[in-house]
N, C-alpha and C. Protein backbone atom coordinates (compact mmCIF):
# COMPACT_ATOMS: atom_id res chain seq x y z
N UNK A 1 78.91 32.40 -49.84
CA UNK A 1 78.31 31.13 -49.41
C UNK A 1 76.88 31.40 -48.96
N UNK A 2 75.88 30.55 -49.11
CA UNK A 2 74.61 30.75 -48.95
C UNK A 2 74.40 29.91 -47.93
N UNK A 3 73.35 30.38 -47.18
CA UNK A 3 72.85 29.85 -45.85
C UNK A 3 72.32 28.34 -46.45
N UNK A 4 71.80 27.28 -45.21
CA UNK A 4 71.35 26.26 -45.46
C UNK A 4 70.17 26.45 -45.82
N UNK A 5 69.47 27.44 -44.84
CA UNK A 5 68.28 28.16 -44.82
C UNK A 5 67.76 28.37 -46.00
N UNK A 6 68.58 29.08 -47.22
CA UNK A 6 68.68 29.61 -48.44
C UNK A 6 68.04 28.38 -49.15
N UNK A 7 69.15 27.81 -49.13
CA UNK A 7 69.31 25.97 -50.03
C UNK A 7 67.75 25.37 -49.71
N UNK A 8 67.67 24.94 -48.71
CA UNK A 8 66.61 24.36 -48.21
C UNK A 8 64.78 24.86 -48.54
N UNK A 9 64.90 26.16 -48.43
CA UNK A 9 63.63 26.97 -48.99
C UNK A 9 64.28 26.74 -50.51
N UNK A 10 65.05 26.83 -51.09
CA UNK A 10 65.14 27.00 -52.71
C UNK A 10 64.46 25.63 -53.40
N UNK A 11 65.00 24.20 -52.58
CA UNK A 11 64.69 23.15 -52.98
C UNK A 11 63.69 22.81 -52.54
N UNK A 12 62.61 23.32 -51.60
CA UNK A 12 61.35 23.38 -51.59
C UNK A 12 60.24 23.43 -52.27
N UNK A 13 60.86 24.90 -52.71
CA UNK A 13 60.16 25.69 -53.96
C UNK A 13 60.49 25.41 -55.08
N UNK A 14 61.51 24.82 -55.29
CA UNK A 14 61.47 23.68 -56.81
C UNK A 14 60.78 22.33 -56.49
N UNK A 15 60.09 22.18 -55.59
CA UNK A 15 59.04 20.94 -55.75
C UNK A 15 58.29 21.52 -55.96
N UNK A 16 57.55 22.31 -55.27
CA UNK A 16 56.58 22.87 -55.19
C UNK A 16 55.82 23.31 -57.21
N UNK A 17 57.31 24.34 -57.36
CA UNK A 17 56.70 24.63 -59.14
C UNK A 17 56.57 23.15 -60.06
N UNK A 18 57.53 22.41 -59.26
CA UNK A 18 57.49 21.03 -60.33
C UNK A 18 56.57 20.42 -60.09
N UNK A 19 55.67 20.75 -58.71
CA UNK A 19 54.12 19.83 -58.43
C UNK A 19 53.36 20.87 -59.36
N UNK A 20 53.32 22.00 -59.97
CA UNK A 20 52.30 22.67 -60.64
C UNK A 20 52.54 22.24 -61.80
N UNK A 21 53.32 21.58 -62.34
CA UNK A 21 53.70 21.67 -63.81
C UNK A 21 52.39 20.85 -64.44
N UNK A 22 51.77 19.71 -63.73
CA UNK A 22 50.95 18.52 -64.48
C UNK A 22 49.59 19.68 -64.18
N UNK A 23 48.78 20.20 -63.62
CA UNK A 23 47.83 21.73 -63.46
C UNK A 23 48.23 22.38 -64.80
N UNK A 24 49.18 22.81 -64.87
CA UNK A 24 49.77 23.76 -66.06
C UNK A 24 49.80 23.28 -67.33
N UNK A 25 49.93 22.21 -67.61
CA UNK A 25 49.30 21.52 -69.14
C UNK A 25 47.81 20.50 -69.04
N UNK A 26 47.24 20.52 -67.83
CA UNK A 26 46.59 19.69 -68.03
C UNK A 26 45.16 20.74 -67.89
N UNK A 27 43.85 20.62 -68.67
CA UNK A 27 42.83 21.04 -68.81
C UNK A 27 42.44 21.65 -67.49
N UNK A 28 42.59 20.50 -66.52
CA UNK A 28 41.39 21.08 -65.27
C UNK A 28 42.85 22.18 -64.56
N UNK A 29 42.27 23.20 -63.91
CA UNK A 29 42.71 23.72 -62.80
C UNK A 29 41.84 23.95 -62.15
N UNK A 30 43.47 24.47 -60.94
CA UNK A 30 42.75 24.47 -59.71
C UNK A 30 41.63 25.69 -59.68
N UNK A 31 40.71 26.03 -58.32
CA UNK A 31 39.97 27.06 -58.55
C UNK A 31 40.70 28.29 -58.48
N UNK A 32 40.05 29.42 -59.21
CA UNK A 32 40.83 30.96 -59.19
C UNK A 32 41.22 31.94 -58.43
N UNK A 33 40.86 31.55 -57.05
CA UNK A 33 40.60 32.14 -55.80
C UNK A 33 42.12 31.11 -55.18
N UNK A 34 41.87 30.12 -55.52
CA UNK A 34 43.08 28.96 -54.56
C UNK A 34 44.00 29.97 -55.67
N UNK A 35 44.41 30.49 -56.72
CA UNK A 35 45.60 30.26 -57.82
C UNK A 35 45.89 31.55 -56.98
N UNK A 36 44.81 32.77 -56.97
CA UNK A 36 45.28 34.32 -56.93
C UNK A 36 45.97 34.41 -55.56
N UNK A 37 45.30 33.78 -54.84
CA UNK A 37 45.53 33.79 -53.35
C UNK A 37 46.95 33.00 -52.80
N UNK A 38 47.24 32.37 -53.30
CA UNK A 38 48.81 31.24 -53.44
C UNK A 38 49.75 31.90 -54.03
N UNK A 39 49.40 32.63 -55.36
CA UNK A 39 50.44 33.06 -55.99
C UNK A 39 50.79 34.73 -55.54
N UNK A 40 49.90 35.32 -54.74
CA UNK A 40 49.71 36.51 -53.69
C UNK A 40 51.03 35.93 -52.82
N UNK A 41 50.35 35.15 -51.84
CA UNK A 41 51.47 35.47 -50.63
C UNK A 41 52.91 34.71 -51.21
N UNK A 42 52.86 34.06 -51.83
CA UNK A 42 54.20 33.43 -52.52
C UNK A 42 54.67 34.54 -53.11
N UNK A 43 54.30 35.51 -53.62
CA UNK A 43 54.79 36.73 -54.25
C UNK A 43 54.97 37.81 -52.70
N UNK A 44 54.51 37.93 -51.82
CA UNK A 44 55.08 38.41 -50.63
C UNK A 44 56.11 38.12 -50.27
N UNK A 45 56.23 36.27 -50.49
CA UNK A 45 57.01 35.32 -49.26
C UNK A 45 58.38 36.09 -50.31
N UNK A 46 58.67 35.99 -51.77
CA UNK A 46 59.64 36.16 -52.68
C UNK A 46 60.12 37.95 -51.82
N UNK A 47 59.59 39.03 -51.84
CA UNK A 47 60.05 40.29 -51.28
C UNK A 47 60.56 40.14 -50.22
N UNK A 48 60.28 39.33 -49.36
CA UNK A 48 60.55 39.06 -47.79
C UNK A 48 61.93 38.34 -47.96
N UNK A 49 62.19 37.51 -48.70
CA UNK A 49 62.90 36.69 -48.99
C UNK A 49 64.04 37.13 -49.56
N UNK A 50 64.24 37.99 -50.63
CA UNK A 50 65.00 39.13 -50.96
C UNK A 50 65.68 40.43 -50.15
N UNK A 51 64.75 40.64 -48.89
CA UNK A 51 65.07 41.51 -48.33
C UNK A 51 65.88 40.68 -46.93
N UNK A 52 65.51 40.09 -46.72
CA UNK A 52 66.56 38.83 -46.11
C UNK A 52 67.81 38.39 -47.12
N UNK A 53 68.03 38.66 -47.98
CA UNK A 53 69.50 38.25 -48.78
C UNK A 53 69.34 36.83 -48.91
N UNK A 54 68.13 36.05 -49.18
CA UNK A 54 68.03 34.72 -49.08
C UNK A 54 67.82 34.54 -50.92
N UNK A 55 68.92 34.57 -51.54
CA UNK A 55 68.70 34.76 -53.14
C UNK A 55 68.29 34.04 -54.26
N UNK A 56 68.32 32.55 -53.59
CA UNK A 56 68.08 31.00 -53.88
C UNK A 56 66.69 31.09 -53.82
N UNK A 57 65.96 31.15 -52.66
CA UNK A 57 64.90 30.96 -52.21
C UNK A 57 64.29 32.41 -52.73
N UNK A 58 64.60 33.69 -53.11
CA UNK A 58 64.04 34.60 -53.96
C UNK A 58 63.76 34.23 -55.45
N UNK A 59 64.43 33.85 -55.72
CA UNK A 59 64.12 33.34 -57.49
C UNK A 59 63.22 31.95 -57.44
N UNK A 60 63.64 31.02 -56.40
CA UNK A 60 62.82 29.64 -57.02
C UNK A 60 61.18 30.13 -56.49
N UNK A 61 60.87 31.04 -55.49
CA UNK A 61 59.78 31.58 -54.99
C UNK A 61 58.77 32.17 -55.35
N UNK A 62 59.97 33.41 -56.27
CA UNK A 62 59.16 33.99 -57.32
C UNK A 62 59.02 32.98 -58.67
N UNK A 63 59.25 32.12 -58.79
CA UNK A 63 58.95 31.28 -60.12
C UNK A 63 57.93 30.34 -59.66
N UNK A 64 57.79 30.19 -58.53
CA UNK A 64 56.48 29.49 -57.94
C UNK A 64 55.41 30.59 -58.14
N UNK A 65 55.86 31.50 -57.59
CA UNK A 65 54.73 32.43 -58.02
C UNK A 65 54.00 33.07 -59.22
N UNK A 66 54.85 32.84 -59.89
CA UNK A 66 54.60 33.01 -61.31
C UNK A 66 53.82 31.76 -61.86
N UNK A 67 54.21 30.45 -61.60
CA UNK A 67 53.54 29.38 -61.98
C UNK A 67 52.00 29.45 -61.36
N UNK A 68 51.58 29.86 -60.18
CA UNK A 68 50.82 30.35 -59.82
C UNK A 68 49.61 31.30 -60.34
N UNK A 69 50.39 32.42 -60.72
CA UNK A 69 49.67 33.70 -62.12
C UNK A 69 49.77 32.60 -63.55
N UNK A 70 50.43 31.96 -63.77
CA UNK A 70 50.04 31.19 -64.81
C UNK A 70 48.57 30.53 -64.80
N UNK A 71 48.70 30.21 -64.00
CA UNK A 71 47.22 29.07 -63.60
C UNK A 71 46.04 30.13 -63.35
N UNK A 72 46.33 31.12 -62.63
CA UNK A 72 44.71 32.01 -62.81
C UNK A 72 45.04 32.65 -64.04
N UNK A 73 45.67 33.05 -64.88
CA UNK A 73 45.49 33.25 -66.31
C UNK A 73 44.40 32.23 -67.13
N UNK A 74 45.00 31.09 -67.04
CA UNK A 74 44.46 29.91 -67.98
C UNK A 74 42.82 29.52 -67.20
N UNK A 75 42.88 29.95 -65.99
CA UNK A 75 41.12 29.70 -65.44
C UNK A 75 40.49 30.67 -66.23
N UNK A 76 40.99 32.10 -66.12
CA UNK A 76 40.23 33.24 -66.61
C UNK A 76 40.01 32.72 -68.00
N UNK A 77 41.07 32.47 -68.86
CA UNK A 77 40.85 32.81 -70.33
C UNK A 77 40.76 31.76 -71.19
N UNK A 78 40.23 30.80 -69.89
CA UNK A 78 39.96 29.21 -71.01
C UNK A 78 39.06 29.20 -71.33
């Protein structure tokens, strides 16, 4: 059984990637400094999060974070 704690950060962080999705097909992004720097500590928050046994909130975290490295990809190489 998973904490509420778990649940609650998991369904967070599925808004969160589902607020990047319209950024992620759409021309403008954000600046490259906001993308590296977001998708940095969100990639911390995911280790921290794992090492807490919080396993929900490790995967939807790291997929925020990844949506994140998506977006300074597409600044760099547009």
């Amino acid at each position: 059984m998973h904490s509420w704690q778990d649940i609650l950060l998991a369904v967070g962080s599925l808004f969160l990637a589902a607020a990047l999705l319209p950024s992620i097909f759409s021309k403008d992004k954000p600046a490259l400094w906001t993308s590296l720097l977001t998708g940095s500590v969100l990639a911390v928050f995911t280790f921290v999060y794992a090492s807490l046994s919080l396993w929900y909130a490790t995967f939807t975290t790291g997929l925020t974070a990844v949506l994140w490295a998506v977006l300074s990809f597409q600044k760099i190489f547009k």
